[in-house]
C-alpha atoms as a PDB file:
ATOM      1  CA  UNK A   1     111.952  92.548 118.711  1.00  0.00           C
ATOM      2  CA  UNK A   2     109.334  90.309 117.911  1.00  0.00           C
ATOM      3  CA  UNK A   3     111.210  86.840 116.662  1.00  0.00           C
ATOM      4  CA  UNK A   4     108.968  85.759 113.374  1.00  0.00           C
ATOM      5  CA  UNK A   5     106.982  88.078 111.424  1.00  0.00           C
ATOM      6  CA  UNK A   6     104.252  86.919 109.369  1.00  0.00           C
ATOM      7  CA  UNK A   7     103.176  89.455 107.060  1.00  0.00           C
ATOM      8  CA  UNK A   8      99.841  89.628 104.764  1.00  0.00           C
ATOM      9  CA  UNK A   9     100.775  92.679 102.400  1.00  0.00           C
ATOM     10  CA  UNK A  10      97.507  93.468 100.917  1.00  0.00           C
ATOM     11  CA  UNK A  11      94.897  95.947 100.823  1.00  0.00           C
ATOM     12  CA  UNK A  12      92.459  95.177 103.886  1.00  0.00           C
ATOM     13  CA  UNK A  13      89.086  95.009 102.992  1.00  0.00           C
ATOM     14  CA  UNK A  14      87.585  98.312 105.096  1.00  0.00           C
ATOM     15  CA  UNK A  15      90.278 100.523 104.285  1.00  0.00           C
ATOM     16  CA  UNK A  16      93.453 101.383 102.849  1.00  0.00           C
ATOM     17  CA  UNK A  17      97.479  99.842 103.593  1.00  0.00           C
ATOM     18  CA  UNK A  18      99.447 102.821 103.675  1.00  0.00           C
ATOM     19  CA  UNK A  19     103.888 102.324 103.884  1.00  0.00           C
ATOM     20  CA  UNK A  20     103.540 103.473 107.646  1.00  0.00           C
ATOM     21  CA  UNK A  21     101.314  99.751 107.996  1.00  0.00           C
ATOM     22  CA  UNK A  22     104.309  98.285 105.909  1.00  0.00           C
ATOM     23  CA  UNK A  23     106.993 100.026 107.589  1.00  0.00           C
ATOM     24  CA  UNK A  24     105.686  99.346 111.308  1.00  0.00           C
ATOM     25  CA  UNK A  25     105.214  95.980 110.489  1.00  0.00           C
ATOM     26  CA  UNK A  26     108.695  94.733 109.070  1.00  0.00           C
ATOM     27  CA  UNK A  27     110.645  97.523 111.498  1.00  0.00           C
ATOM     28  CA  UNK A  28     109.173  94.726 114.531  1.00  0.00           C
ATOM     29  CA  UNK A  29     111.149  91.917 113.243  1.00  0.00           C
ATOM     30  CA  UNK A  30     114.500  90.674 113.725  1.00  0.00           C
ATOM     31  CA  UNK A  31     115.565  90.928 110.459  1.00  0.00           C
ATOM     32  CA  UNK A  32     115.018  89.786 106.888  1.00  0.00           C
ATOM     33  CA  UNK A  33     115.292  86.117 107.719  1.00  0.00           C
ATOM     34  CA  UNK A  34     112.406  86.527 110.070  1.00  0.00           C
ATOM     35  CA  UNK A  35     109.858  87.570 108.131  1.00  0.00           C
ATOM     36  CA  UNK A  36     107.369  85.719 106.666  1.00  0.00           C
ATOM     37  CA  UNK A  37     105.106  86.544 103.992  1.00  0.00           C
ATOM     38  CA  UNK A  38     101.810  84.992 103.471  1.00  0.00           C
ATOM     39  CA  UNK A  39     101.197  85.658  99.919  1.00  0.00           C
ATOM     40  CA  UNK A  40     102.323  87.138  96.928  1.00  0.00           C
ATOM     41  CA  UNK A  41     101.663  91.240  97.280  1.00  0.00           C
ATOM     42  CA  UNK A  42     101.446  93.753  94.115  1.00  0.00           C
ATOM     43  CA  UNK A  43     104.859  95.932  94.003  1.00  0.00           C
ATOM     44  CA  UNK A  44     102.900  99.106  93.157  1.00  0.00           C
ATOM     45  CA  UNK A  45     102.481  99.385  96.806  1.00  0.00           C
ATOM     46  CA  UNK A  46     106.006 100.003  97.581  1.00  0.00           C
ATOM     47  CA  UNK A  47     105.615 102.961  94.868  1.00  0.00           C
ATOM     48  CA  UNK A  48     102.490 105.143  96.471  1.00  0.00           C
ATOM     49  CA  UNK A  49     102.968 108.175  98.550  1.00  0.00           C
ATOM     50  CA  UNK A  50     102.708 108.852 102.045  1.00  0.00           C
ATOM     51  CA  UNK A  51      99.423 109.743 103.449  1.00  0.00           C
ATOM     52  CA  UNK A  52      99.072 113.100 104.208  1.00  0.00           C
ATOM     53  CA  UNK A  53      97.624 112.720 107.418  1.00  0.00           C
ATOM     54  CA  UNK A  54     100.286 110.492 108.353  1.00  0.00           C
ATOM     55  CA  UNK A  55     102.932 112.890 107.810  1.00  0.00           C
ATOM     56  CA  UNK A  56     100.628 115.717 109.198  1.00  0.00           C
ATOM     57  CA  UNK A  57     100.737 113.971 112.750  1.00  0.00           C
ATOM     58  CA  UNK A  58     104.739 112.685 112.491  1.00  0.00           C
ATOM     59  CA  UNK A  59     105.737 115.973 111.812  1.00  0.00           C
ATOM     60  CA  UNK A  60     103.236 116.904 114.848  1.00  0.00           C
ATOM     61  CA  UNK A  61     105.066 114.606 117.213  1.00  0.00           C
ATOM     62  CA  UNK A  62     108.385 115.724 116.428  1.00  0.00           C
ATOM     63  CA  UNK A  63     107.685 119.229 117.022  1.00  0.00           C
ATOM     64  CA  UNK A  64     106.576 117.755 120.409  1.00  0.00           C
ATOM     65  CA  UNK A  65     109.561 115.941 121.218  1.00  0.00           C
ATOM     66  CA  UNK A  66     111.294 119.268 120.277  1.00  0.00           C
ATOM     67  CA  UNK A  67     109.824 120.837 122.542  1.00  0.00           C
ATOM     68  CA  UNK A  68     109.836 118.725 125.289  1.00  0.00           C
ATOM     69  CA  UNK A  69     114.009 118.190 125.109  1.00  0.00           C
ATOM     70  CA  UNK A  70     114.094 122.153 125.001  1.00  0.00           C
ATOM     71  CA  UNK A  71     111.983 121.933 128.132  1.00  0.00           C
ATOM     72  CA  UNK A  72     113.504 119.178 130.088  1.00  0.00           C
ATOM     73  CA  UNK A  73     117.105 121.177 129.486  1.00  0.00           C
ATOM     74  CA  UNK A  74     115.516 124.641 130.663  1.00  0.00           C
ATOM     75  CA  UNK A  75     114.886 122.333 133.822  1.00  0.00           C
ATOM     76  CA  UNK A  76     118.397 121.874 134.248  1.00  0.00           C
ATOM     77  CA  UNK A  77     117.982 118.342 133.147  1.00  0.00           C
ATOM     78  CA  UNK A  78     120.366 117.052 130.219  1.00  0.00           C
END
């Protein structure tokens, strides 16, 4: 855990702030009373979908981690 957050919830200027950004972010601190925010941020944010891609490759690596716990107990590991 990281011990103070500062966080700038806005749209950066060469691309898009998807909840993932959000979610990594404030899932590194220690809790609430660690975080700091460095400005005001619209609330809409907090209302947009996921990105598809996003969810394309999460649901990608859990099929992999599947996988590999089926594979590790085949092994005779587990």
């Amino acid at each position: 855990m990281i011990p103070v957050v500062m966080v700038d919830v806005t749209k950066p200027p060469t691309g898009k702030l998807y909840l993932f950004n959000i979610y990594v972010t404030l899932s590194h601190s220690s809790g609430r009373s660690t975080i700091q925010l460095l400005r005001d941020f619209e609330g809409e944010i907090f209302q947009t979908s996921h990105c598809p891609e996003l969810m394309a490759e999460d649901d990608r690596l859990e099929m992999l981690d599947k996988n590999t716990k089926e594979w590790w107990e085949k092994m005779g590991h587990g």
